[in-house]
N, C-alpha and C. Protein backbone atom coordinates (compact mmCIF):
# COMPACT_ATOMS: atom_id res chain seq x y z
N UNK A 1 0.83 -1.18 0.00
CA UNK A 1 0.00 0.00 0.00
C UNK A 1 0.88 1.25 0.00
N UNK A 2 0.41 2.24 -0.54
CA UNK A 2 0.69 3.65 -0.82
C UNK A 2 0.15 4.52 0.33
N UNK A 3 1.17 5.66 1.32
CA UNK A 3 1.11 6.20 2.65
C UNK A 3 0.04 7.19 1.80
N UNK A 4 -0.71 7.66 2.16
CA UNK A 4 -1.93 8.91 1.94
C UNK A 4 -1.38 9.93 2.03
N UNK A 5 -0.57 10.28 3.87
CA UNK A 5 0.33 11.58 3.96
C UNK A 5 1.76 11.54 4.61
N UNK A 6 2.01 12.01 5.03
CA UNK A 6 3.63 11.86 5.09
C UNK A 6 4.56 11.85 4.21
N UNK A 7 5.70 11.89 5.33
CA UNK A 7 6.94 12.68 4.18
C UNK A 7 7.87 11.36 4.11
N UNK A 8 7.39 10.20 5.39
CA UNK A 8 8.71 9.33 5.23
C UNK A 8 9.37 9.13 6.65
N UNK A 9 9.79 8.14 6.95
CA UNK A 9 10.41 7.72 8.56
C UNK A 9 11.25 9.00 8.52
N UNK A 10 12.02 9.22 8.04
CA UNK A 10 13.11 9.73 8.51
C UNK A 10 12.95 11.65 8.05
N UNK A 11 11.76 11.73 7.46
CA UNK A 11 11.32 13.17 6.94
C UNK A 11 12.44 13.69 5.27
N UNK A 12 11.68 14.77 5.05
CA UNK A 12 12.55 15.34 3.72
C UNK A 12 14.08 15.25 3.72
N UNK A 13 14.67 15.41 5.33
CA UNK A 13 16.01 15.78 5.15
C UNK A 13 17.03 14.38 4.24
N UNK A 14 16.87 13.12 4.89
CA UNK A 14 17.36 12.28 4.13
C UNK A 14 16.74 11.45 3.25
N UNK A 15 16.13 11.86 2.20
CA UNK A 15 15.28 11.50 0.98
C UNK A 15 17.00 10.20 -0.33
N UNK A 16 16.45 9.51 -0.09
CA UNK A 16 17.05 8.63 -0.98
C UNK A 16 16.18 7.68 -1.92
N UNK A 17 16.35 7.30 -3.52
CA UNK A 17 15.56 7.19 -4.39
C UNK A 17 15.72 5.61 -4.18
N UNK A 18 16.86 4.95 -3.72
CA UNK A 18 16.94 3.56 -3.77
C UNK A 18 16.61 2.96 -2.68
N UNK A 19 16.16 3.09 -1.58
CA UNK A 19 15.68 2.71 -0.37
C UNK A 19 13.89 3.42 -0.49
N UNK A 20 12.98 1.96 -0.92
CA UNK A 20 11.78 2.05 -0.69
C UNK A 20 10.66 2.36 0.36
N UNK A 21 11.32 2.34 1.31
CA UNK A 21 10.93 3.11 2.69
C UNK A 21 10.40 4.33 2.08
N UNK A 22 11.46 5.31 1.36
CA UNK A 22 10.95 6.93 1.84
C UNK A 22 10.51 7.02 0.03
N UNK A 23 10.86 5.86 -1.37
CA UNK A 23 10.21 6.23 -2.68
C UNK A 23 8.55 6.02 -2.38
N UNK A 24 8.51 5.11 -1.64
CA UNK A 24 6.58 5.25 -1.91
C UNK A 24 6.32 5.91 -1.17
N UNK A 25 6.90 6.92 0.03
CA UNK A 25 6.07 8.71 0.07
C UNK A 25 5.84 9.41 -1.35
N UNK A 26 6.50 9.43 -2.19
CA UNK A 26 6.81 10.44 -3.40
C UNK A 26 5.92 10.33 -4.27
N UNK A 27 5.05 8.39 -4.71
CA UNK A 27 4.71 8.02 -5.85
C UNK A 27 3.77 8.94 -6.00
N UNK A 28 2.18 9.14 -5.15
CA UNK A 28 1.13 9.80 -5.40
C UNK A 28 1.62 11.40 -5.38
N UNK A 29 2.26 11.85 -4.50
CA UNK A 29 2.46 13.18 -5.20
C UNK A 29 2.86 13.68 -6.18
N UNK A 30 4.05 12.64 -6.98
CA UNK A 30 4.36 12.75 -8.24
C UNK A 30 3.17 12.42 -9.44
N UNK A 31 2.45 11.45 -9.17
CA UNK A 31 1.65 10.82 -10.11
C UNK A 31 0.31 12.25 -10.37
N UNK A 32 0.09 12.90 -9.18
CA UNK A 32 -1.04 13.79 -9.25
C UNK A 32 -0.49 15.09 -9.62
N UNK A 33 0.77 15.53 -9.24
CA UNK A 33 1.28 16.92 -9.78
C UNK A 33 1.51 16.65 -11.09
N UNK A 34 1.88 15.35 -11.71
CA UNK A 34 2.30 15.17 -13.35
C UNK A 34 0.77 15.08 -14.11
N UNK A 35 0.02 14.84 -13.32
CA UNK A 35 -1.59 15.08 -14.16
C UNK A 35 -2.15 16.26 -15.69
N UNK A 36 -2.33 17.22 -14.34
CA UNK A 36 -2.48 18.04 -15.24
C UNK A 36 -1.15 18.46 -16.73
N UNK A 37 -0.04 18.87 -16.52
CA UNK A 37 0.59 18.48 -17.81
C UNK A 37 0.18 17.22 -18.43
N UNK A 38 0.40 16.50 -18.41
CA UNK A 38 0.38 15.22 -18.92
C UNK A 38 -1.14 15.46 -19.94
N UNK A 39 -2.09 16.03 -19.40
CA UNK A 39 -3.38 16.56 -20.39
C UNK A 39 -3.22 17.40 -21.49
N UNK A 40 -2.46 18.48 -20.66
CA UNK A 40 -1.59 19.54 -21.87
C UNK A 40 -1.19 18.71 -22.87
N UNK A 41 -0.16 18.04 -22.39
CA UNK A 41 0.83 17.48 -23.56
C UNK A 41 0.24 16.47 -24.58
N UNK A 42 -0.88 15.48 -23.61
CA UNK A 42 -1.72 15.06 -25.11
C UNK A 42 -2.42 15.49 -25.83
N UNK A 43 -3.19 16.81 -25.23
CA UNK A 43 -4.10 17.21 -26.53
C UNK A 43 -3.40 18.24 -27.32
N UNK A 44 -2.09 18.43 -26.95
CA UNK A 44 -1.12 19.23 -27.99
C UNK A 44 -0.57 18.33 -29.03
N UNK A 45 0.04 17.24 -28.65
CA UNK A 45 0.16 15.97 -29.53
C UNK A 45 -1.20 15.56 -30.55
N UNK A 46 -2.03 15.42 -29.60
CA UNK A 46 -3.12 15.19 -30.84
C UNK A 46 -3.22 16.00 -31.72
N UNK A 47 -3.43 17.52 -31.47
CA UNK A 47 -3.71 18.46 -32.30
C UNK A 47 -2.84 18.84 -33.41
N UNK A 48 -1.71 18.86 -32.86
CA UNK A 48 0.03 18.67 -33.85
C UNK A 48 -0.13 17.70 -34.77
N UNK A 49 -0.27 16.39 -34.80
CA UNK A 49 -0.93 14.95 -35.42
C UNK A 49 -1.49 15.19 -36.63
N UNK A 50 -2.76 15.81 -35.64
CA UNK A 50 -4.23 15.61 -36.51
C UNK A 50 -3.41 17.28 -37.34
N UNK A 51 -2.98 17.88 -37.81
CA UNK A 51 -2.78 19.22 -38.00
C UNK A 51 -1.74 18.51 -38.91
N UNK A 52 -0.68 18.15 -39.23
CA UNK A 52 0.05 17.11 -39.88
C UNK A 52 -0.47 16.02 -40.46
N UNK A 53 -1.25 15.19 -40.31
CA UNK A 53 -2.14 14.40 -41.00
C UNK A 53 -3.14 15.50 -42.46
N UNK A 54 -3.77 16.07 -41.90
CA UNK A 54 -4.60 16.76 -43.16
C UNK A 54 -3.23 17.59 -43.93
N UNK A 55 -1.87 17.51 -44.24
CA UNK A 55 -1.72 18.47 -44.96
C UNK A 55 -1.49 16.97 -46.49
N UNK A 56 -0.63 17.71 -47.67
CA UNK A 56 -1.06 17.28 -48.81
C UNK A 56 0.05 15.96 -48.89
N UNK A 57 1.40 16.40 -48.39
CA UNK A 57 2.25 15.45 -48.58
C UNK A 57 1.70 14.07 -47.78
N UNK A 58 1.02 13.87 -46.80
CA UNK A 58 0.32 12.91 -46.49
C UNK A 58 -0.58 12.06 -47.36
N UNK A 59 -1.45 12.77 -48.06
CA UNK A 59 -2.42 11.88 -49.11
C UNK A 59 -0.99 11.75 -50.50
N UNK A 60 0.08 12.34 -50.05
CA UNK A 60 1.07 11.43 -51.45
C UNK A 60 1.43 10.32 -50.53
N UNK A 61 1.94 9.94 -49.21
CA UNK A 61 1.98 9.24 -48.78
C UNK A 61 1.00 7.56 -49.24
N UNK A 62 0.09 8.28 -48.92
CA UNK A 62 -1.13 7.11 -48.89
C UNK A 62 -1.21 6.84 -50.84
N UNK A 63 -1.25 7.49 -51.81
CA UNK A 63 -1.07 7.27 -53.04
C UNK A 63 0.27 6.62 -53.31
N UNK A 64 1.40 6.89 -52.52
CA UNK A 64 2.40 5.66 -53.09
C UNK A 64 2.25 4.13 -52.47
N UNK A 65 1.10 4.07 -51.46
CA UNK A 65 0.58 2.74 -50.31
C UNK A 65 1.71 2.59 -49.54
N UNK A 66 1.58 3.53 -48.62
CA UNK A 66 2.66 3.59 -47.65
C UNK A 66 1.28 2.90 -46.63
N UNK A 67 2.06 1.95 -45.26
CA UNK A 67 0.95 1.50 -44.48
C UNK A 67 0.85 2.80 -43.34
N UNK A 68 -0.62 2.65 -42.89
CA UNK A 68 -0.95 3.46 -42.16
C UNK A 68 -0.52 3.91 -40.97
N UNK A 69 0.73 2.60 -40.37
CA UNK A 69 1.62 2.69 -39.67
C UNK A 69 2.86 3.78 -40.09
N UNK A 70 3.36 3.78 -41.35
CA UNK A 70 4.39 4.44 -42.00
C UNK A 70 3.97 5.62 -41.74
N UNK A 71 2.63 6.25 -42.07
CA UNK A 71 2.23 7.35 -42.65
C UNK A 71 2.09 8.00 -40.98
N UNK A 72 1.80 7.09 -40.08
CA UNK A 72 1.36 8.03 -38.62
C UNK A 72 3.27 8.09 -38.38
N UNK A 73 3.63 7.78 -38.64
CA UNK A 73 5.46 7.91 -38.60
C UNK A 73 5.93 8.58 -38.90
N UNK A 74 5.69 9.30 -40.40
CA UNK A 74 6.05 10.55 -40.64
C UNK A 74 5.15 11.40 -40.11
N UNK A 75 4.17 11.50 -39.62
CA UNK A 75 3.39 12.64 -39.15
C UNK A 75 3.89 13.03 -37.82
N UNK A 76 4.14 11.44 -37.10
CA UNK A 76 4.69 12.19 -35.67
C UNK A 76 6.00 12.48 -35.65
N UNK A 77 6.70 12.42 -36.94
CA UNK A 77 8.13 12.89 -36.59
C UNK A 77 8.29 14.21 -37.40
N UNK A 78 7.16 14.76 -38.36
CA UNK A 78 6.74 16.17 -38.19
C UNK A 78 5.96 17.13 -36.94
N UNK A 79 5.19 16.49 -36.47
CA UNK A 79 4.97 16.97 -34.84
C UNK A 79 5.36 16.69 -33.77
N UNK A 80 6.98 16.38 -34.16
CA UNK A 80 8.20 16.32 -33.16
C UNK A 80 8.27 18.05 -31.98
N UNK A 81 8.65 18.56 -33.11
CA UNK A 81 9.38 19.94 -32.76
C UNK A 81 8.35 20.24 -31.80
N UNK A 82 7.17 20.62 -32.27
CA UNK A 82 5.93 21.33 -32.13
C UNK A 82 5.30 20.37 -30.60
N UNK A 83 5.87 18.89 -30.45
CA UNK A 83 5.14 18.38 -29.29
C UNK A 83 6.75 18.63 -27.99
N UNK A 84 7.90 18.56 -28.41
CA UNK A 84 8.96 18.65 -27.73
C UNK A 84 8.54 20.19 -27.12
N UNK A 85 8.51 21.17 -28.12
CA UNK A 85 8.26 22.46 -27.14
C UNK A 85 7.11 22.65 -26.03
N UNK A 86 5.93 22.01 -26.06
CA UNK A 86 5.24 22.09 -25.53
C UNK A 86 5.39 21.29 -23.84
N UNK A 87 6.69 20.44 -24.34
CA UNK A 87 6.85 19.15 -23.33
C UNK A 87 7.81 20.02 -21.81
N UNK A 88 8.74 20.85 -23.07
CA UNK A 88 9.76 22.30 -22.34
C UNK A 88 9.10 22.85 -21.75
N UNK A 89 7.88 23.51 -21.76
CA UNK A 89 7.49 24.36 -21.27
C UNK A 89 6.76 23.83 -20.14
N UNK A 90 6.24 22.81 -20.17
CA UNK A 90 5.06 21.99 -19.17
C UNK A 90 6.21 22.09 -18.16
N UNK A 91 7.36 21.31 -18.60
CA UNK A 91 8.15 20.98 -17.58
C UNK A 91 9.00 22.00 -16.69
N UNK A 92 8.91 23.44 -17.17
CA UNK A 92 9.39 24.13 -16.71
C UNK A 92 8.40 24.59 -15.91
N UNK A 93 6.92 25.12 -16.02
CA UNK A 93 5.68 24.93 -15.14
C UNK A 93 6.02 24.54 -14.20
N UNK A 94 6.21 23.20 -14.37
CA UNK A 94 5.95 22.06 -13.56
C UNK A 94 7.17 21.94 -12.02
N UNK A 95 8.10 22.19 -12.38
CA UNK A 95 9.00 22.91 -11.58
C UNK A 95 9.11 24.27 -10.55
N UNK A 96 8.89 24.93 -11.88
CA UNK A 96 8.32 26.43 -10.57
C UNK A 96 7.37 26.34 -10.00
N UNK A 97 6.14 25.68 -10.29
CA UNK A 97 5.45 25.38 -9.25
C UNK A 97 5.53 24.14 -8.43
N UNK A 98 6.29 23.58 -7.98
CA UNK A 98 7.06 22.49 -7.07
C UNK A 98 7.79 23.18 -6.34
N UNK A 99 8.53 24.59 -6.95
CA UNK A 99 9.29 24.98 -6.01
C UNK A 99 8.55 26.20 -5.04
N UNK A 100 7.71 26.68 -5.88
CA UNK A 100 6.50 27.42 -5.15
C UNK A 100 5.78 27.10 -4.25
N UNK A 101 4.93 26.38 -4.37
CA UNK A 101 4.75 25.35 -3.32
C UNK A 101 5.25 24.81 -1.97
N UNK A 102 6.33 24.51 -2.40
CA UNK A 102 7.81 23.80 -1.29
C UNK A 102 8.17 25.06 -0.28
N UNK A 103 8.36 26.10 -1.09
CA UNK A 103 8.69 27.49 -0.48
C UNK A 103 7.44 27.70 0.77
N UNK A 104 6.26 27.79 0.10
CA UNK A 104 5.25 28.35 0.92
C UNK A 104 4.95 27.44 1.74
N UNK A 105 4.84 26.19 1.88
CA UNK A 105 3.96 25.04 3.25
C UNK A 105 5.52 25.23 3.69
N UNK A 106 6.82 25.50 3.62
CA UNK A 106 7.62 25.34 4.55
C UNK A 106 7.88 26.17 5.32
N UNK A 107 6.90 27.38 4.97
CA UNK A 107 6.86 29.08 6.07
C UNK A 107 5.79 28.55 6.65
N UNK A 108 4.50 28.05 6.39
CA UNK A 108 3.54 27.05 7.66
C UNK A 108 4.36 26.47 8.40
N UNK A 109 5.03 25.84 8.13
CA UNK A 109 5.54 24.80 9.52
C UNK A 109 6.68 25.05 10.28
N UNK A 110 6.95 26.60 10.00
CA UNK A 110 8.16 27.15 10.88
C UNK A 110 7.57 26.91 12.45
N UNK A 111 8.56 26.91 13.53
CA UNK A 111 7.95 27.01 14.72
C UNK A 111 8.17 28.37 15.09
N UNK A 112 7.73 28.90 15.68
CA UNK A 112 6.95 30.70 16.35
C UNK A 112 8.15 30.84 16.70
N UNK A 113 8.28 32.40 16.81
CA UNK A 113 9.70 32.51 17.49
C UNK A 113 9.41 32.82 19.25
N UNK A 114 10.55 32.79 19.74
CA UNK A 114 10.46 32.81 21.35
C UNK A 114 10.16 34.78 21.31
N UNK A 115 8.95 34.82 22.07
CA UNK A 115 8.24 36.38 21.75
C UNK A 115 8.58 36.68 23.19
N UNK A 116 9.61 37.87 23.56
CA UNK A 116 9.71 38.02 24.78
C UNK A 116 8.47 38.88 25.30
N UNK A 117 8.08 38.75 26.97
CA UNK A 117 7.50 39.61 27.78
C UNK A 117 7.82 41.08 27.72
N UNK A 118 6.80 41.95 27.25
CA UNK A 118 7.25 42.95 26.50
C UNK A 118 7.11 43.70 28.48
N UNK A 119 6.25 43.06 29.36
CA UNK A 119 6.35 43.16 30.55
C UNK A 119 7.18 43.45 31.65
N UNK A 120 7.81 42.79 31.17
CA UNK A 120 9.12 41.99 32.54
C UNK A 120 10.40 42.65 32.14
């Protein structure tokens, strides 16, 4: 089973990727922050595709009987460029807000400072 919350026996400070103890804290937060990109990036792929599919050198494709496998081959390696940039940018998103995030719940869990007796 997968922990719901927590950071891990030993907390953030000693985070190691090869000791399974503290990787299955990480899986669901990774799996749910990669969500939303991951939507981006397919319906940019599709659209790149399908946007490459209707142009003309495609129906020469299909007139020399290239298989329909061939033909989605050259299409996705014309909506290379066009799906790679989109992949850059998600991922750069995807980062600043990880580090945004990280920044702000770690000013929540400061402990108070010692407030002297403005009294005494």
């Amino acid at each position: 089973m997968l922990p719901a919350t927590g950071m891990g026996p030993d907390g953030s400070d000693s985070f190691d990727v090869t000791r399974w103890a503290q990787v299955k804290y990480a899986i669901l937060p990774v799996i749910t922050t990669a969500m939303v990109p991951l939507g981006i990036v397919m319906r940019s792929t599709r659209a790149a595709v399908a946007e490459i599919l209707s142009q003309d050198f495609i129906q020469t494709l299909h007139a020399k009987g290239l298989s329909r496998v061939a033909v989605l081959r050259h299409a996705v390696r014309n909506a290379l460029p066009q799906m790679l940039a989109v992949m850059g940018l998600q991922f750069g998103y995807l980062v600043a807000a990880r580090s945004w995030s990280r920044r702000s719940s770690l000013g929540q869990h400061r402990l108070p400072d010692e407030q002297s007796d403005p009294h005494a």
